[in-house]
Protein backbone atom coordinates (compact mmCIF):
# COMPACT_ATOMS: atom_id res chain seq x y z
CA UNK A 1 17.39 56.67 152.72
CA UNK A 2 15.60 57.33 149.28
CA UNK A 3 15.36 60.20 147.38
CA UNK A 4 11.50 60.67 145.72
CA UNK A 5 11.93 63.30 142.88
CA UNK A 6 8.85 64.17 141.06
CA UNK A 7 8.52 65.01 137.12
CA UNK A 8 5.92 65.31 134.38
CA UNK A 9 6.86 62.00 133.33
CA UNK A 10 6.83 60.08 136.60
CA UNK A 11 8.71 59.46 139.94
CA UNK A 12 12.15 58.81 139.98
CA UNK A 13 13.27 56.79 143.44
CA UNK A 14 17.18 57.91 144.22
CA UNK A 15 19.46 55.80 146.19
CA UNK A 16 22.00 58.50 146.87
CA UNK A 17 24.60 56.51 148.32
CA UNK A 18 24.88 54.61 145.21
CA UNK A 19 22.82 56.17 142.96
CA UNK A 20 20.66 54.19 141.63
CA UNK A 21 17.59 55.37 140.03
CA UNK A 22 14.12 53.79 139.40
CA UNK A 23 11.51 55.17 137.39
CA UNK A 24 7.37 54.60 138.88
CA UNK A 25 4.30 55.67 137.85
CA UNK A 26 5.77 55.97 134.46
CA UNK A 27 3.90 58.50 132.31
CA UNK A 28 2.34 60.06 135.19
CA UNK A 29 2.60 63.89 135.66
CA UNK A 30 3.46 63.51 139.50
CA UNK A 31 2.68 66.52 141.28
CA UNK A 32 4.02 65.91 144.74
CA UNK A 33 5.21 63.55 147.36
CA UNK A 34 5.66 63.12 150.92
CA UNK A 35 7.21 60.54 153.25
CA UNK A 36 6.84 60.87 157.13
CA UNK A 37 10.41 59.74 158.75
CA UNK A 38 8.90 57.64 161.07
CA UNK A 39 6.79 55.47 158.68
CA UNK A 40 9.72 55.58 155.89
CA UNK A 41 7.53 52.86 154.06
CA UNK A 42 4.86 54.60 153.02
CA UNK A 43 4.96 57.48 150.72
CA UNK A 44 2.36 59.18 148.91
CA UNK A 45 2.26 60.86 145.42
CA UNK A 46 -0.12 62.57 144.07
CA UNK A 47 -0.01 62.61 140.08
CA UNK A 48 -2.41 65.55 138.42
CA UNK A 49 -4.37 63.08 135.80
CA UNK A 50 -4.69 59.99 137.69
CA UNK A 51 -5.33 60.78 141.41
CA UNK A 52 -3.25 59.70 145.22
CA UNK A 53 -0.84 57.01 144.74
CA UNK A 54 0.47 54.83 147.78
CA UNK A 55 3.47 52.94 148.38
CA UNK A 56 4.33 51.01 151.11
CA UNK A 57 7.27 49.36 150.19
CA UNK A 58 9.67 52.49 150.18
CA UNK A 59 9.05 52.92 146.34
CA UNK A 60 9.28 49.47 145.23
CA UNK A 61 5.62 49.70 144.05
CA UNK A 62 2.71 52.09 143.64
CA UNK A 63 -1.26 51.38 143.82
CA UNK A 64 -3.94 54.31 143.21
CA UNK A 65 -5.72 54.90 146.38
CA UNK A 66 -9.11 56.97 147.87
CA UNK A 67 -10.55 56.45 144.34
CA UNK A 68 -14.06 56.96 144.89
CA UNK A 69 -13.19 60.34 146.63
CA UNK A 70 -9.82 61.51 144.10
CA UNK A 71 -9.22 60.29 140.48
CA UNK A 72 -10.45 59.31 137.57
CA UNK A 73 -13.79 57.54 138.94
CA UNK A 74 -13.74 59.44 142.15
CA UNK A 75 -16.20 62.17 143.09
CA UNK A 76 -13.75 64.91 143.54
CA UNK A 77 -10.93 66.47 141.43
CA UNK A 78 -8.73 63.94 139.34
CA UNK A 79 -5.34 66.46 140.30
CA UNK A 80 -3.96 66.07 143.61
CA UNK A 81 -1.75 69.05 143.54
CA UNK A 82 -0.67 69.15 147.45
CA UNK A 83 0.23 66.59 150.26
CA UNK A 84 1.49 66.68 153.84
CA UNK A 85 2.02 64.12 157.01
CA UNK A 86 1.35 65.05 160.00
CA UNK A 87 4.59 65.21 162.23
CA UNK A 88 2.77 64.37 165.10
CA UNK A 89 1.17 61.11 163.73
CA UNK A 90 2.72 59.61 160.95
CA UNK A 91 -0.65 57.60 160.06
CA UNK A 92 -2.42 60.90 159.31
CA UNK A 93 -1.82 63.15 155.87
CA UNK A 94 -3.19 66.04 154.13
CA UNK A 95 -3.85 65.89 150.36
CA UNK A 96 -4.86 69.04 148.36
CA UNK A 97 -6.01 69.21 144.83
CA UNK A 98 -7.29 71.09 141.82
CA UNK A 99 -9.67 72.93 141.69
CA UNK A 100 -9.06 73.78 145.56
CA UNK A 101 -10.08 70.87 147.90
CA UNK A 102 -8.67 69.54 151.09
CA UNK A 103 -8.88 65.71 152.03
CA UNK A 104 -7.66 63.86 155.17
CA UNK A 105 -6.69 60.32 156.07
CA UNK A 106 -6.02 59.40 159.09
CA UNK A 107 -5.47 55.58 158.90
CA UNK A 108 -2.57 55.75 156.27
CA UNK A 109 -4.53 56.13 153.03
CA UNK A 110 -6.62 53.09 154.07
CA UNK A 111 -9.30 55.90 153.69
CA UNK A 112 -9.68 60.03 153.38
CA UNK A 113 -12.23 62.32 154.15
CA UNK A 114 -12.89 65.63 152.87
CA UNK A 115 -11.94 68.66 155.12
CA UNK A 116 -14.89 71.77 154.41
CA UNK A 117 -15.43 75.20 155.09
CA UNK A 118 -11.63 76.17 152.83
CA UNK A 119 -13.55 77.62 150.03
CA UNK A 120 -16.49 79.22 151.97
CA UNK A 121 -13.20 82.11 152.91
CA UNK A 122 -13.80 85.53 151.76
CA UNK A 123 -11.31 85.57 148.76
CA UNK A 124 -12.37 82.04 147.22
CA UNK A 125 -13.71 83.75 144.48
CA UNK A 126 -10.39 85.98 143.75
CA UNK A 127 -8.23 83.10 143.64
CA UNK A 128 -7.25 82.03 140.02
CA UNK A 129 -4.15 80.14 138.63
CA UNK A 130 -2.66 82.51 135.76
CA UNK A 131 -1.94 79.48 133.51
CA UNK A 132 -5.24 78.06 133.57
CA UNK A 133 -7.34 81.18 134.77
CA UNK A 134 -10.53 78.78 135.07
CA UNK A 135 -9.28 77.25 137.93
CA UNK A 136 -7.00 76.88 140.72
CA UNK A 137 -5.36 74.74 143.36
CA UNK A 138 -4.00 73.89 146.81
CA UNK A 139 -0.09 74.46 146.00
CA UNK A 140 1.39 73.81 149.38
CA UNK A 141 0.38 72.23 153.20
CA UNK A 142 2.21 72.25 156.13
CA UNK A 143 1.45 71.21 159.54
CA UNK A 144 2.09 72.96 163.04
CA UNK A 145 4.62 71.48 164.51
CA UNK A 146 3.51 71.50 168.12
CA UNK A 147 -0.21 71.45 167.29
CA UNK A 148 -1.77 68.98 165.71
CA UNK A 149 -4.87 71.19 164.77
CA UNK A 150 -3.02 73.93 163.24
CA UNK A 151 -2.29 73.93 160.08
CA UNK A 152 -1.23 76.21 156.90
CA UNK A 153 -2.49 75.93 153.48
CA UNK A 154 -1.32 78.13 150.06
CA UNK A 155 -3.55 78.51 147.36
CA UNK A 156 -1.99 79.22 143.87
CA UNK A 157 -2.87 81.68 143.08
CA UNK A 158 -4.70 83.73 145.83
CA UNK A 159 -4.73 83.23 149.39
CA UNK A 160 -2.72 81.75 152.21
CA UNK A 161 -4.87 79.73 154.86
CA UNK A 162 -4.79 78.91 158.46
CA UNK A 163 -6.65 76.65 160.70
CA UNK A 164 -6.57 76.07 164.01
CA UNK A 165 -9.09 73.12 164.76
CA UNK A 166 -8.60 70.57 162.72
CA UNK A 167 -10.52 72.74 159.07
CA UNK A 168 -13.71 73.28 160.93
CA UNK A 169 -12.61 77.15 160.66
CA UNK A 170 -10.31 79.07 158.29
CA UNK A 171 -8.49 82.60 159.07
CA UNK A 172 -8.50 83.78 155.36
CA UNK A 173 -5.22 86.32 154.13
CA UNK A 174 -3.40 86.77 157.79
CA UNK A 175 -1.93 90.22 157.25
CA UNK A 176 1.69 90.47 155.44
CA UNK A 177 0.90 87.29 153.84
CA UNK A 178 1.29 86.88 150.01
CA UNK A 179 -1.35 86.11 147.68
CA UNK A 180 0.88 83.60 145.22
CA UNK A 181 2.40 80.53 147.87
CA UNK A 182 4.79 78.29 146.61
CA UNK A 183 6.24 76.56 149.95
CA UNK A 184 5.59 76.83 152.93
CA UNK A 185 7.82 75.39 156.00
CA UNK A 186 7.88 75.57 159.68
CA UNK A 187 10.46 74.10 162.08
CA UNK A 188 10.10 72.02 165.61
CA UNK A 189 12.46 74.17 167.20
CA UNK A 190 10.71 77.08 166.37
CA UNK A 191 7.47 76.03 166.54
CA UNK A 192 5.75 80.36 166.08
CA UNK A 193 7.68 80.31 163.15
CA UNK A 194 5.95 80.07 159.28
CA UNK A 195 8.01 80.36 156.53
CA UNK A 196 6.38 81.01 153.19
CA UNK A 197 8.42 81.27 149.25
CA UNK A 198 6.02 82.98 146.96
CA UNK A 199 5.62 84.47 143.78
CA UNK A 200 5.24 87.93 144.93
CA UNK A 201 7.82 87.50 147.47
CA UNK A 202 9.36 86.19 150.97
CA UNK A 203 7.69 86.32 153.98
CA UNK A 204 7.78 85.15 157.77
CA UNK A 205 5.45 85.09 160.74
CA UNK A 206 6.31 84.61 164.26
CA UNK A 207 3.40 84.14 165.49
CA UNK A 208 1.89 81.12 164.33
CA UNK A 209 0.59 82.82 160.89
CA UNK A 210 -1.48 85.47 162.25
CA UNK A 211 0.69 88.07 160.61
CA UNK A 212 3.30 88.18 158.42
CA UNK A 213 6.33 90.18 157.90
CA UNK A 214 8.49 89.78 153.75
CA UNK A 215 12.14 89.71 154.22
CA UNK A 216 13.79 90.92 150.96
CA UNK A 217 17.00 92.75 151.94
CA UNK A 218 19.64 90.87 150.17
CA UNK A 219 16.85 89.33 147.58
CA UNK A 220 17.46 90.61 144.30
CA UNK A 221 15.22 88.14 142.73
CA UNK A 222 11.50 88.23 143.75
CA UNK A 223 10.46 85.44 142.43
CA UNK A 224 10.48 82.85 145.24
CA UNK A 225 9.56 78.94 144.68
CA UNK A 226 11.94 76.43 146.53
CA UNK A 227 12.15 76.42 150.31
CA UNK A 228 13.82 74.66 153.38
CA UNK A 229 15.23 74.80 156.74
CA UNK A 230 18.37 73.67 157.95
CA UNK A 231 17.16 70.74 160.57
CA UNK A 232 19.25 72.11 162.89
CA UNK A 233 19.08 75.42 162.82
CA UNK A 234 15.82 76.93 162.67
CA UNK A 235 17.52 80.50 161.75
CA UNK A 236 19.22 79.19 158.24
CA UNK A 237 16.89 79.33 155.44
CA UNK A 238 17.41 78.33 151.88
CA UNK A 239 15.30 79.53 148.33
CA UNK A 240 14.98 78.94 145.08
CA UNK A 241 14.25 82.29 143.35
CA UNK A 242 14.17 84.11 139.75
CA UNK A 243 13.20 87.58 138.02
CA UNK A 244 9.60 86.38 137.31
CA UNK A 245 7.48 83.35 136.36
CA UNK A 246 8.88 83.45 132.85
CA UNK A 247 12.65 83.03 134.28
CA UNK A 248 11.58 80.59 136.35
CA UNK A 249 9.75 78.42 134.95
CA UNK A 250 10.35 78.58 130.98
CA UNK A 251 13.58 80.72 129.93
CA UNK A 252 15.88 78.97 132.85
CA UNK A 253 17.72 81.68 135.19
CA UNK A 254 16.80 80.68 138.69
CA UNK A 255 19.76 81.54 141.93
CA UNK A 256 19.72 80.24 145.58
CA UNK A 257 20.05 82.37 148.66
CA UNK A 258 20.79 82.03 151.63
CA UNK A 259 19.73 83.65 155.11
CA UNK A 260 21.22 83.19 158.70
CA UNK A 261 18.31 85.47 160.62
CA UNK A 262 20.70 86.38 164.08
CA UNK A 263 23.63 84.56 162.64
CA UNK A 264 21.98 80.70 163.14
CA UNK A 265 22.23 78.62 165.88
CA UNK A 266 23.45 75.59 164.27
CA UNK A 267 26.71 73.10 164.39
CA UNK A 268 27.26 73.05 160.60
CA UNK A 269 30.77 74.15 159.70
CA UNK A 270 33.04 76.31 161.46
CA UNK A 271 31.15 80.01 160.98
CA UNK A 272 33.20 79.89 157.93
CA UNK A 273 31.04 81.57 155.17
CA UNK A 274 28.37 83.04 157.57
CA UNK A 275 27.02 86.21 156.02
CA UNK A 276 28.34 89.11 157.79
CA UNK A 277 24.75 90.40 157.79
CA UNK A 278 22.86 88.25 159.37
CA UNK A 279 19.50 89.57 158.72
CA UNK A 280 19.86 89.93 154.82
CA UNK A 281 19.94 87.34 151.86
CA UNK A 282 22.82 86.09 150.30
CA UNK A 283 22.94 84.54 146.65
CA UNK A 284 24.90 81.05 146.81
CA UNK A 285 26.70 81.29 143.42
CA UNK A 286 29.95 79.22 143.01
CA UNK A 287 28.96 76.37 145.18
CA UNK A 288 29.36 73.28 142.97
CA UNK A 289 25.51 73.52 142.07
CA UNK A 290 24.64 75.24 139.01
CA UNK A 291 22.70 78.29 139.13
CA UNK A 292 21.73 81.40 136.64
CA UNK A 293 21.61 81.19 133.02
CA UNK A 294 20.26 77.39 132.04
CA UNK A 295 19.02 76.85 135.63
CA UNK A 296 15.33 76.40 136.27
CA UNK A 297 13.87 77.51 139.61
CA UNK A 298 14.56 74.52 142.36
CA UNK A 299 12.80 72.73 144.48
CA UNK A 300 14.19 71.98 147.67
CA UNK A 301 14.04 69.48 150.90
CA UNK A 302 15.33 69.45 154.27
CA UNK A 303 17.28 66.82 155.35
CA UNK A 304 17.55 64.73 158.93
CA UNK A 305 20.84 66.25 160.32
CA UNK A 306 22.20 70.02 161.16
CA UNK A 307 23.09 71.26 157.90
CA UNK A 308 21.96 68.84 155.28
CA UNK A 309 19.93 70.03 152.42
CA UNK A 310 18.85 69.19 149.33
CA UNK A 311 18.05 70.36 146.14
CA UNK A 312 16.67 69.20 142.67
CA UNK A 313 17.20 71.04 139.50
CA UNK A 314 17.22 70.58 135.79
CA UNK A 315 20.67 69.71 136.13
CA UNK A 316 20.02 67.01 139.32
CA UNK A 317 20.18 66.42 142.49
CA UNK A 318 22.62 68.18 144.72
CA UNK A 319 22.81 67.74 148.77
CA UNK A 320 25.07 70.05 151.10
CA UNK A 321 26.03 69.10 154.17
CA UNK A 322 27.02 72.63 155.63
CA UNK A 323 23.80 74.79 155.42
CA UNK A 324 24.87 75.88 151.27
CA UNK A 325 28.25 76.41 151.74
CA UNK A 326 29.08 73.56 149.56
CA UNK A 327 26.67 71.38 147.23
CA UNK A 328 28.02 67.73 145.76
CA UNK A 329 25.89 66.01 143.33
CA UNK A 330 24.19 62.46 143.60
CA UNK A 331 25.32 60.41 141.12
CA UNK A 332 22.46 60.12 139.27
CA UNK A 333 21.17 60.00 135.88
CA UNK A 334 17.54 62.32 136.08
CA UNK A 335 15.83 63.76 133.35
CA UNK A 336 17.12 67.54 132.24
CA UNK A 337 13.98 68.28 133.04
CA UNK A 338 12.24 70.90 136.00
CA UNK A 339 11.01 68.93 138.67
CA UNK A 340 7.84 69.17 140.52
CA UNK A 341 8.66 67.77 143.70
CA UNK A 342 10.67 66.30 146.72
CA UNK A 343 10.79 64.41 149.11
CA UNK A 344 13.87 63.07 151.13
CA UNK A 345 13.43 60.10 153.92
């Protein structure tokens, strides 16, 4: 198993049994990165100056892929900004960019072709990233898993997308759904289910992102970036949240939280530490991962078994084996630095 954190500096590759750390695409602002389980080889990461990067060596090496379509000498955007496999063919991926473009491959990055119609929605011409109010970009994808058509798309800042065949047609701001997407996730065992961390909130659809409902009982901090589901337990849910952009992103007070929607389902632990009520938040202070003052926002990953999650922070890489009762952290020198990205496989 590797650990693929992503920085403005490159891509560290994590051994977290022995923690060991390699640095690639040095001097690359890497945006994101995704691994499929079943193809653990190949990983993607897209960099925002220099286009999709491919490895298929497990991180051992990098080349710069779909250049005449992404890049520097390509005919689309140099950022890719957003990337996703499909869990129901580990040859095909999703890459977004900036300004806010969809591409597909569906040999493995031996080629990608761009998926139309996204910005022909209604509010393409509201969206605008605060930052760098000129433009904007495809912040998060995430695939159905039990339909290999459907699939969700967050556009920082402005909409959040849906599409049931394949991009050929977009349903453009479901109702409930927020306007600033971080993260989106889903879950096999609840396959209705969308979850979505956002600037302007926390929200959840059950029915396949036609509507949306925010859950914020319990969150004090609206703020929401980081996101992921316990494997196991499609009812435990994990963010990364802060007062505002500013907190999260440049002063440093960010908090995790925790909700068990119906108590969970899952094996991890006893019930020890369950929140007594089960439908609101709870903020995981005091778990041997830092959190508040000094503590950027986190970005977070699911892991492979009932209770394992992970999460990346200024401070490093921490990985809890009981749905956030208790973090321990990899043993592993990474940059004090916020992370973009990760990916776990």
């Amino acid at each position: 198993m590797n650990a693929y954190a992503a920085y403005a500096d490159g891509l560290r590759v994590v051994d977290p049994d022995t923690g060991r750390v390699e640095t690639r695409l040095d001097g690359r602002r890497v945006e994101c990165v995704t691994v499929h389980r079943e193809a653990r080889e190949r990983v993607f990461a897209g960099t925002f100056d220099d286009g999709l990067h491919r490895s298929l060596d497990a991180g051992e090496s990098f080349e710069r892929i779909a250049g005449d379509a992404v890049g520097p000498e390509g005919t689309g955007p140099d950022a890719v900004t957003a990337l996703a496999t499909s869990p129901h063919d580990p040859e095909t991926a999703w890459i977004g960019t900036e300004p806010s473009r969809l591409y597909r491959t569906a040999d493995g990055g031996g080629s990608v072709e761009p998926v139309t119609g996204m910005t022909d929605v209604p509010s393409a011409s509201e969206w605008s990233f605060p930052p760098r109010p000129d433009t904007h970009h495809v912040r998060w994808i995430e695939a159905c898993p039990d339909d290999p058509e459907r699939w969700y798309v967050g556009i920082e800042a402005g909409a959040l997308l849906v599409t049931a065949d394949g991009g050929a047609t977009w349903t453009d701001r479901p109702p409930g759904s927020r306007r600033d997407t971080h993260t989106i996730a889903t879950h096999p065992d609840a396959p209705d289910r969308v979850y979505v961390a956002a600037g302007d909130g926390y929200a959840e659809s059950d029915d396949r992102g036609r509507s949306f409902e925010v859950v914020a009982d319990g969150l004090d901090h609206g703020y929401v970036w980081g996101l992921a589901v316990d494997p196991g337990d499609p009812d435990r849910v994990l963010v990364s949240a802060a007062a505002g952009a500013n907190a999260a992103h440049r002063r440093g007070e960010a908090y995790l939280y925790r909700r068990e929607r119906g108590g969970g389902n899952g094996e991890a632990g006893d019930g020890a530490g369950r929140n007594p009520n089960a439908t609101a938040w709870e903020r995981l202070d005091d778990r041997g991962i830092p959190t508040g003052e000094g503590t950027y926002r986190a970005v977070l990953a699911s892991g492979a078994v009932t209770g394992e999650l992970w999460a990346l922070t200024n401070h490093g890489l921490y990985r809890t084996v009981d749905g956030g009762d208790r973090f321990d952290r990899v043993p592993a020198d990474l940059p004090e630095a916020v992370p973009r990205a990760l990916a776990v496989a």
